[in-house]
C-alpha atoms as a PDB file:
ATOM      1  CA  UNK A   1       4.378  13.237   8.288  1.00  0.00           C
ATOM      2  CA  UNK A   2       7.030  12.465   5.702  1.00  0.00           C
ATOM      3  CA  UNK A   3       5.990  15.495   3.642  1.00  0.00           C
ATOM      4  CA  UNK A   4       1.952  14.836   2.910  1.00  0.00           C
ATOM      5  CA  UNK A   5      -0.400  17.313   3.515  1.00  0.00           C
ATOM      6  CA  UNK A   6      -1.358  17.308   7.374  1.00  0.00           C
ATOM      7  CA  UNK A   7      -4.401  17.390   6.726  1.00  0.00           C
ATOM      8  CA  UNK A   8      -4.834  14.061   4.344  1.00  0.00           C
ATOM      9  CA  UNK A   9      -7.488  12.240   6.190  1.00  0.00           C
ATOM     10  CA  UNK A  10      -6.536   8.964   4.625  1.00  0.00           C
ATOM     11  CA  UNK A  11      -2.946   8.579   5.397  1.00  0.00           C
ATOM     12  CA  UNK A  12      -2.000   5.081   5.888  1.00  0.00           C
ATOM     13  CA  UNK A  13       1.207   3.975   7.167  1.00  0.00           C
ATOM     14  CA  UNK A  14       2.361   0.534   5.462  1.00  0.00           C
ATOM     15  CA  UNK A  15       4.431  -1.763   7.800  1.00  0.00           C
ATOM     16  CA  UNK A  16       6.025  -4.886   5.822  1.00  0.00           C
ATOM     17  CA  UNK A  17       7.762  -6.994   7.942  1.00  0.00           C
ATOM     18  CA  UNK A  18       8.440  -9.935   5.762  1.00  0.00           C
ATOM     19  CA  UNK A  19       8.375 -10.679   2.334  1.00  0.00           C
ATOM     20  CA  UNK A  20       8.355 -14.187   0.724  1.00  0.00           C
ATOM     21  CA  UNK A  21       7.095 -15.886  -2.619  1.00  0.00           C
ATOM     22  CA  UNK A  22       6.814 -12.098  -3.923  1.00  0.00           C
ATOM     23  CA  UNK A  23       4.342 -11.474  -0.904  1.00  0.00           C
ATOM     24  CA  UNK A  24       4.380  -9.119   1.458  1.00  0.00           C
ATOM     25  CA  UNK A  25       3.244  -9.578   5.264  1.00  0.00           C
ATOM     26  CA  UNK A  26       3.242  -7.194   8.340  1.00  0.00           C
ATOM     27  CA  UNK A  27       0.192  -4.196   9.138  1.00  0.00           C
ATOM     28  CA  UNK A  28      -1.312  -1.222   7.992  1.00  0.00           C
ATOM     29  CA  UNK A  29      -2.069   1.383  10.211  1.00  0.00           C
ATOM     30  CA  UNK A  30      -3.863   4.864   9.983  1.00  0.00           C
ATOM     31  CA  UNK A  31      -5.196   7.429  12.716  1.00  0.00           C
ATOM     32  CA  UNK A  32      -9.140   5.888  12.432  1.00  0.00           C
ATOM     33  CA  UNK A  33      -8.018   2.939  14.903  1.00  0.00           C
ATOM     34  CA  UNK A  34      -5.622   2.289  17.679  1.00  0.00           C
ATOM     35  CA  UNK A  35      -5.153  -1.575  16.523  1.00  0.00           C
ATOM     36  CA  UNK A  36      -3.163  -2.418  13.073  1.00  0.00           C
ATOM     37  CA  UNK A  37      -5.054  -4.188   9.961  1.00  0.00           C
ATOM     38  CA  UNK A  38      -3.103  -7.447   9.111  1.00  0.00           C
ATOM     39  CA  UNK A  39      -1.131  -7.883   6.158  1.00  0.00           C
ATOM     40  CA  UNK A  40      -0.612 -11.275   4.805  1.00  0.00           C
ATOM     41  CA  UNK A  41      -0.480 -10.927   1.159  1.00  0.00           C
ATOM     42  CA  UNK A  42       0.210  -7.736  -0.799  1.00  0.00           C
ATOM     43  CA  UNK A  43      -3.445  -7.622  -2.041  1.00  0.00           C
ATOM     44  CA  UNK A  44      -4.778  -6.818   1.755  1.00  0.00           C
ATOM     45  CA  UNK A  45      -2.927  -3.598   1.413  1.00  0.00           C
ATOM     46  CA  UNK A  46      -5.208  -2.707  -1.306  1.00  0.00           C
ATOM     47  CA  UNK A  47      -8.106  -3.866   0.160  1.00  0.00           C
ATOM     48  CA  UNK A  48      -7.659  -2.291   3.441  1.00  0.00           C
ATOM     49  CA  UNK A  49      -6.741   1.441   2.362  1.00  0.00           C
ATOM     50  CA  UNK A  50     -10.142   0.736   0.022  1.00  0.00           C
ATOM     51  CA  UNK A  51     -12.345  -0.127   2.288  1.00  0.00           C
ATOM     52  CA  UNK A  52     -10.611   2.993   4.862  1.00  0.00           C
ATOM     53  CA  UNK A  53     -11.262   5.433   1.935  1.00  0.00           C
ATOM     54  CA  UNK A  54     -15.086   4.236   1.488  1.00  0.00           C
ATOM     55  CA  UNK A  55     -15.163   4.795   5.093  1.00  0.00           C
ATOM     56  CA  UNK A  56     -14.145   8.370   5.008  1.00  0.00           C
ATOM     57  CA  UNK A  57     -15.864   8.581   1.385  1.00  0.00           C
ATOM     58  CA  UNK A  58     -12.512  10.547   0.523  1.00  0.00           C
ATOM     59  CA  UNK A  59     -11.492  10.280  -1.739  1.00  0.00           C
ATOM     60  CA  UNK A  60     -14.482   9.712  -3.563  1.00  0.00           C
ATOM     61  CA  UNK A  61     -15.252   6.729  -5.980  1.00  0.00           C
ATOM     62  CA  UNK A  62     -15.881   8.181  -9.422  1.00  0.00           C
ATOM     63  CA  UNK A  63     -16.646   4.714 -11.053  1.00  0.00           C
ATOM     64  CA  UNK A  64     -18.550   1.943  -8.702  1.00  0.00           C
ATOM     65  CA  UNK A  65     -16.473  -1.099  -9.099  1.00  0.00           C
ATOM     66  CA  UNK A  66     -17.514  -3.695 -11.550  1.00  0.00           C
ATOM     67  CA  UNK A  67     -18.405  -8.254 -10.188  1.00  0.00           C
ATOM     68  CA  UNK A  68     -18.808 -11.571 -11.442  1.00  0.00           C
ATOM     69  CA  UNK A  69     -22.352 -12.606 -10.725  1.00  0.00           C
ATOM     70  CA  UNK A  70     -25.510 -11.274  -9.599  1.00  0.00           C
ATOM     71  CA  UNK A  71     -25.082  -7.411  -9.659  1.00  0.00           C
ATOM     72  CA  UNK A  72     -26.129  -6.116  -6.193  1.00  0.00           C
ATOM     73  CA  UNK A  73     -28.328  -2.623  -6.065  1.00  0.00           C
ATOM     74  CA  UNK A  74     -25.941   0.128  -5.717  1.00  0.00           C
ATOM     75  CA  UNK A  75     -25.784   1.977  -2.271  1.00  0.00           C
ATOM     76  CA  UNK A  76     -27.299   5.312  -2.768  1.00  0.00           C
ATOM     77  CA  UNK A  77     -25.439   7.851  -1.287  1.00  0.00           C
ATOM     78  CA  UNK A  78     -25.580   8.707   2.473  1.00  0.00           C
ATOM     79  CA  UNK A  79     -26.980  12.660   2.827  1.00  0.00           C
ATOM     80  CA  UNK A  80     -25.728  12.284   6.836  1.00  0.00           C
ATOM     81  CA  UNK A  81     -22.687   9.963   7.007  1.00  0.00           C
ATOM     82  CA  UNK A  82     -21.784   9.346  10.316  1.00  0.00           C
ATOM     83  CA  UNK A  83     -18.502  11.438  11.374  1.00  0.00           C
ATOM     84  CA  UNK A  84     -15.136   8.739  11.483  1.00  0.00           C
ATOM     85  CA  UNK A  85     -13.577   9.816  14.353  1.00  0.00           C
ATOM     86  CA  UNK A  86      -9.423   9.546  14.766  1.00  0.00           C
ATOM     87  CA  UNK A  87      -8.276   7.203  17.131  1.00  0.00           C
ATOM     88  CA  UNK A  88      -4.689   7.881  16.875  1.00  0.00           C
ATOM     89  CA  UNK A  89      -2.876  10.999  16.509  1.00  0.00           C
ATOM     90  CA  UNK A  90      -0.023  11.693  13.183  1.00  0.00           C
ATOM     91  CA  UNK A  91       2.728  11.468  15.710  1.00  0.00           C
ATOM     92  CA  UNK A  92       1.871   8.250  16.543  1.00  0.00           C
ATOM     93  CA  UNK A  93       1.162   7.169  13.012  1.00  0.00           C
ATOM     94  CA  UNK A  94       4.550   7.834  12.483  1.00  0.00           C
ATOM     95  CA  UNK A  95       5.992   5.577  15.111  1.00  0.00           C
ATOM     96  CA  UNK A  96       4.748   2.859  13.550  1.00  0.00           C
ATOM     97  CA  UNK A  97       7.722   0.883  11.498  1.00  0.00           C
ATOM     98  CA  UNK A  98       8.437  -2.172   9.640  1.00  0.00           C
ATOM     99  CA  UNK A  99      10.790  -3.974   9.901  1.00  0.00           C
ATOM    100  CA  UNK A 100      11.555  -4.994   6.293  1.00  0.00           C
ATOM    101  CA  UNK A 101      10.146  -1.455   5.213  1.00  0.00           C
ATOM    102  CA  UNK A 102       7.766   1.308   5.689  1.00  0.00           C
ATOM    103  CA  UNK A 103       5.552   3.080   3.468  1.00  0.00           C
ATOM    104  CA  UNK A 104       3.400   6.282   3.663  1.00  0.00           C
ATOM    105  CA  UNK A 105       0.685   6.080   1.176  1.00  0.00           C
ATOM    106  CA  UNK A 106      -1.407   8.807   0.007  1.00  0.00           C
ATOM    107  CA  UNK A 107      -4.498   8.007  -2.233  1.00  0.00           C
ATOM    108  CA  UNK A 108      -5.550  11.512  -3.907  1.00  0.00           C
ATOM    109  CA  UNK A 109      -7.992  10.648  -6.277  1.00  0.00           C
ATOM    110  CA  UNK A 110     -10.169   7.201  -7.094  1.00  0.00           C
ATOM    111  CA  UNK A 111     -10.445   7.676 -10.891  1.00  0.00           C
ATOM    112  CA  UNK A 112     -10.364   5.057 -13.729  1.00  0.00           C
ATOM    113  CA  UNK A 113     -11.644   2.849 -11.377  1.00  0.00           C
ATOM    114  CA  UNK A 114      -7.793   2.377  -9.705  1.00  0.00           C
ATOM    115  CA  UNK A 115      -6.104   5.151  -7.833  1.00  0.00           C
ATOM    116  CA  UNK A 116      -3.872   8.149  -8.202  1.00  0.00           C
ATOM    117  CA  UNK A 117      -1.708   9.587  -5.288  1.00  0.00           C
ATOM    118  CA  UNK A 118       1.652   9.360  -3.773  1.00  0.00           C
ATOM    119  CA  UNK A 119       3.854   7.149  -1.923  1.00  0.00           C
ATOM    120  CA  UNK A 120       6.987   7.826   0.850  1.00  0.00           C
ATOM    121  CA  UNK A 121       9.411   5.136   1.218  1.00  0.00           C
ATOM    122  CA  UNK A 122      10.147   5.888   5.064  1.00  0.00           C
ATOM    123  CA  UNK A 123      13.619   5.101   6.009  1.00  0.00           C
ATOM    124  CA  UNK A 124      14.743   6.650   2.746  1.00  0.00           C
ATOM    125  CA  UNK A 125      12.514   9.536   2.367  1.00  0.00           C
ATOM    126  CA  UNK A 126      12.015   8.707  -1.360  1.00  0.00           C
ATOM    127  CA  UNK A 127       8.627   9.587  -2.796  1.00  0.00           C
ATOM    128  CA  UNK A 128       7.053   8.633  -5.807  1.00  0.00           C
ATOM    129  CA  UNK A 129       3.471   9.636  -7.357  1.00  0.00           C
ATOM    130  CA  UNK A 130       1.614   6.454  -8.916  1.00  0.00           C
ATOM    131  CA  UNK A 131      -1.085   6.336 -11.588  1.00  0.00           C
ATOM    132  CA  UNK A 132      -2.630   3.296 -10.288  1.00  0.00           C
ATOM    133  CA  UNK A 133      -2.857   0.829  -7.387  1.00  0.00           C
ATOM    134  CA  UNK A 134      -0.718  -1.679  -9.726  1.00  0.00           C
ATOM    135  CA  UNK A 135       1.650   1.309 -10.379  1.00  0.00           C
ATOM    136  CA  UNK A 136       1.473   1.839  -5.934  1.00  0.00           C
ATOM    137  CA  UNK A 137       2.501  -2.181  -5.404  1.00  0.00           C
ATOM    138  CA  UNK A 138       5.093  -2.269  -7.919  1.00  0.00           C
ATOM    139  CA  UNK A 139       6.697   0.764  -6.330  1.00  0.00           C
ATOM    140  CA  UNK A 140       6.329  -0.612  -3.055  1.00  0.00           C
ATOM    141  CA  UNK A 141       7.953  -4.031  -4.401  1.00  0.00           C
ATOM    142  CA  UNK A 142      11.219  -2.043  -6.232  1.00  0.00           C
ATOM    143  CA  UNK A 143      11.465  -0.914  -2.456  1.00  0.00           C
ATOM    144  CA  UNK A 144      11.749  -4.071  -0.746  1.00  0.00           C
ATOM    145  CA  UNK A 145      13.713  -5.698  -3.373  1.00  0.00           C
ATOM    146  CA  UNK A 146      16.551  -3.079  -3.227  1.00  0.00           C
ATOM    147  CA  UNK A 147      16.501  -3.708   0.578  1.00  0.00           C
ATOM    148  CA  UNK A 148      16.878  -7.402  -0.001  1.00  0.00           C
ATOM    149  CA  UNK A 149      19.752  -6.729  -2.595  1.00  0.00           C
ATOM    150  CA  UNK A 150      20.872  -4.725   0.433  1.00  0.00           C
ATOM    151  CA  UNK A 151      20.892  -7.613   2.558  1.00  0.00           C
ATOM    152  CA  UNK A 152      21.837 -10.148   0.443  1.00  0.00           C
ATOM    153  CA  UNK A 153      25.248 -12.259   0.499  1.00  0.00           C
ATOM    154  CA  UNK A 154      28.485 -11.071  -1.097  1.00  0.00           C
ATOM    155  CA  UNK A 155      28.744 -12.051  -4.584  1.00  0.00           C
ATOM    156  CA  UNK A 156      31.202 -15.252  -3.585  1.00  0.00           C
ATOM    157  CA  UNK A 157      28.273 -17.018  -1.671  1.00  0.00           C
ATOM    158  CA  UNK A 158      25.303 -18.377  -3.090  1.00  0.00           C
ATOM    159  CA  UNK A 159      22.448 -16.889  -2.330  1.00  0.00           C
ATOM    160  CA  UNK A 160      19.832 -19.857  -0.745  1.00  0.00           C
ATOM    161  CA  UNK A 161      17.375 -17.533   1.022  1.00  0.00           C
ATOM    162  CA  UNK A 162      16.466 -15.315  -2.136  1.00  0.00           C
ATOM    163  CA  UNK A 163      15.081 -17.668  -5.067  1.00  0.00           C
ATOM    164  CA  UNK A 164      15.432 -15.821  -8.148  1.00  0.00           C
ATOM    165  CA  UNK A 165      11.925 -14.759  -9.721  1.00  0.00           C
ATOM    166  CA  UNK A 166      11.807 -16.063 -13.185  1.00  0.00           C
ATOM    167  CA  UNK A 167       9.387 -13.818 -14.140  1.00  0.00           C
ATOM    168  CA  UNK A 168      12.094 -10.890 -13.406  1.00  0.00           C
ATOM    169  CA  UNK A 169      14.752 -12.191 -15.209  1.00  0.00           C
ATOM    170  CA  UNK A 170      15.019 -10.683 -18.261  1.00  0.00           C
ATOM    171  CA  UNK A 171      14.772 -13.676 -21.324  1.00  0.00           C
ATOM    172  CA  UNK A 172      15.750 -13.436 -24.885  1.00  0.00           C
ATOM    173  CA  UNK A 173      13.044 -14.524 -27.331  1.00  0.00           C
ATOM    174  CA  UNK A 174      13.363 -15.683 -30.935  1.00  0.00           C
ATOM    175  CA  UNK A 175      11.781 -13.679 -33.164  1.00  0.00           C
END
C-alpha cells in the first residue's frame, strides 16, 4: 500500500473529510476492524492509532506515559496476549478515501515517549518520515492547507470561507 512494508501490522489509513477552526474531521481506518474510528478533532487521530498500537503491542512503548493525579499501578506485561485478528484486508484499506485528503501513517517506533515513523500523502504519493506525533500532525496539516490553497478563490475575490490563522501569519516584532 502506497510503498510501506506489507507487512506493517499497524497501518492506518487517515480519511479527513473536513477541516475547520484548524481541526480536522472524517475516520481512521486500519485492517483490525471492518467499521471506521471517528475523527472529530485532530487529537482523535492520535489517540486512536495509540490505543491500535497498544492493541497490537507494536510497536512497543519504551517509556509508559506520564498523568495528572493519582498514579495508577502499571499493567505488567501480558506473557499470552490474545492474537488481534484482521478484519479487513490491505486492498480494502486502500479503498478507503477522504475527501479533503488521505493519509497512510506508519508508526515505527514509540520512543521519547512520542513516535517515529512515516507518513504517505495519498492522492499525491508524497511521503515524509516524522520524529514525533507533533512533527506527524503538522505534516498532515501542510497537506490540507496546500489543498485548501488549491481550492481557494482567485486572487480578485475575497476569500470568506478560509479565515486567515493569525497564528500563521508571520509578524514582525520589535526588538
Amino acid at each position: 500500500m502506497e510503498g510501506f512494508h506489507s507487512g506493517a501490522p499497524n497501518l492506518c489509513r487517515v480519511c479527513v473529510d473536513a477541516w475547520a477552526g484548524g481541526e480536522a474531521t472524517g475516520r481512521l481506518y486500519h485492517c483490525y476492524s471492518k467499521q471506521p474510528e471517528p475523527i472529530g478533532r485532530t487529537s482523535d487521530v492520535l489517540d486512536s492509532i495509540d490505543r491500535l498500537c497498544d492493541r497490537l503491542n507494536y510497536p512497543a512503548r519504551t517509556q509508559q506515559p506520564r498523568r495528572f493525579g493519582p498514579q495508577r499501578p502499571r499493567p505488567q506485561p501480558q506473557t499470552t496476549q490474545k492474537k488481534v485478528e484482521p478484519q479487513m484486508t490491505r486492498e480494502e484499506l486502500a479503498e478507503q478515501k477522504g475527501k479533503m485528503a488521505t493519509f497512510v501513517v506508519h508508526v515505527m517506533y514509540r520512543q521519547h515517549s512520542t513516535w517515529q515513523g512515516s507518513v504517505t500523502w495519498a492522492e499525491t504519493g508524497e511521503k515524509a518520515n516524522f520524529r514525533s506525533a507533533l512533527e506527524l500532525i503538522k505534516l498532515m496539516d501542510s497537506a490540507v492547507d496546500e489543498t485548501l490553497e488549491d481550492e481557494s478563490p482567485p486572487q480578485d475575490q475575497p476569500n470568506l470561507a478560509r479565515p486567515k490563522n493569525p497564528v500563521r501569519e508571520e509578524t514582525d516584532y520589535e526588538t
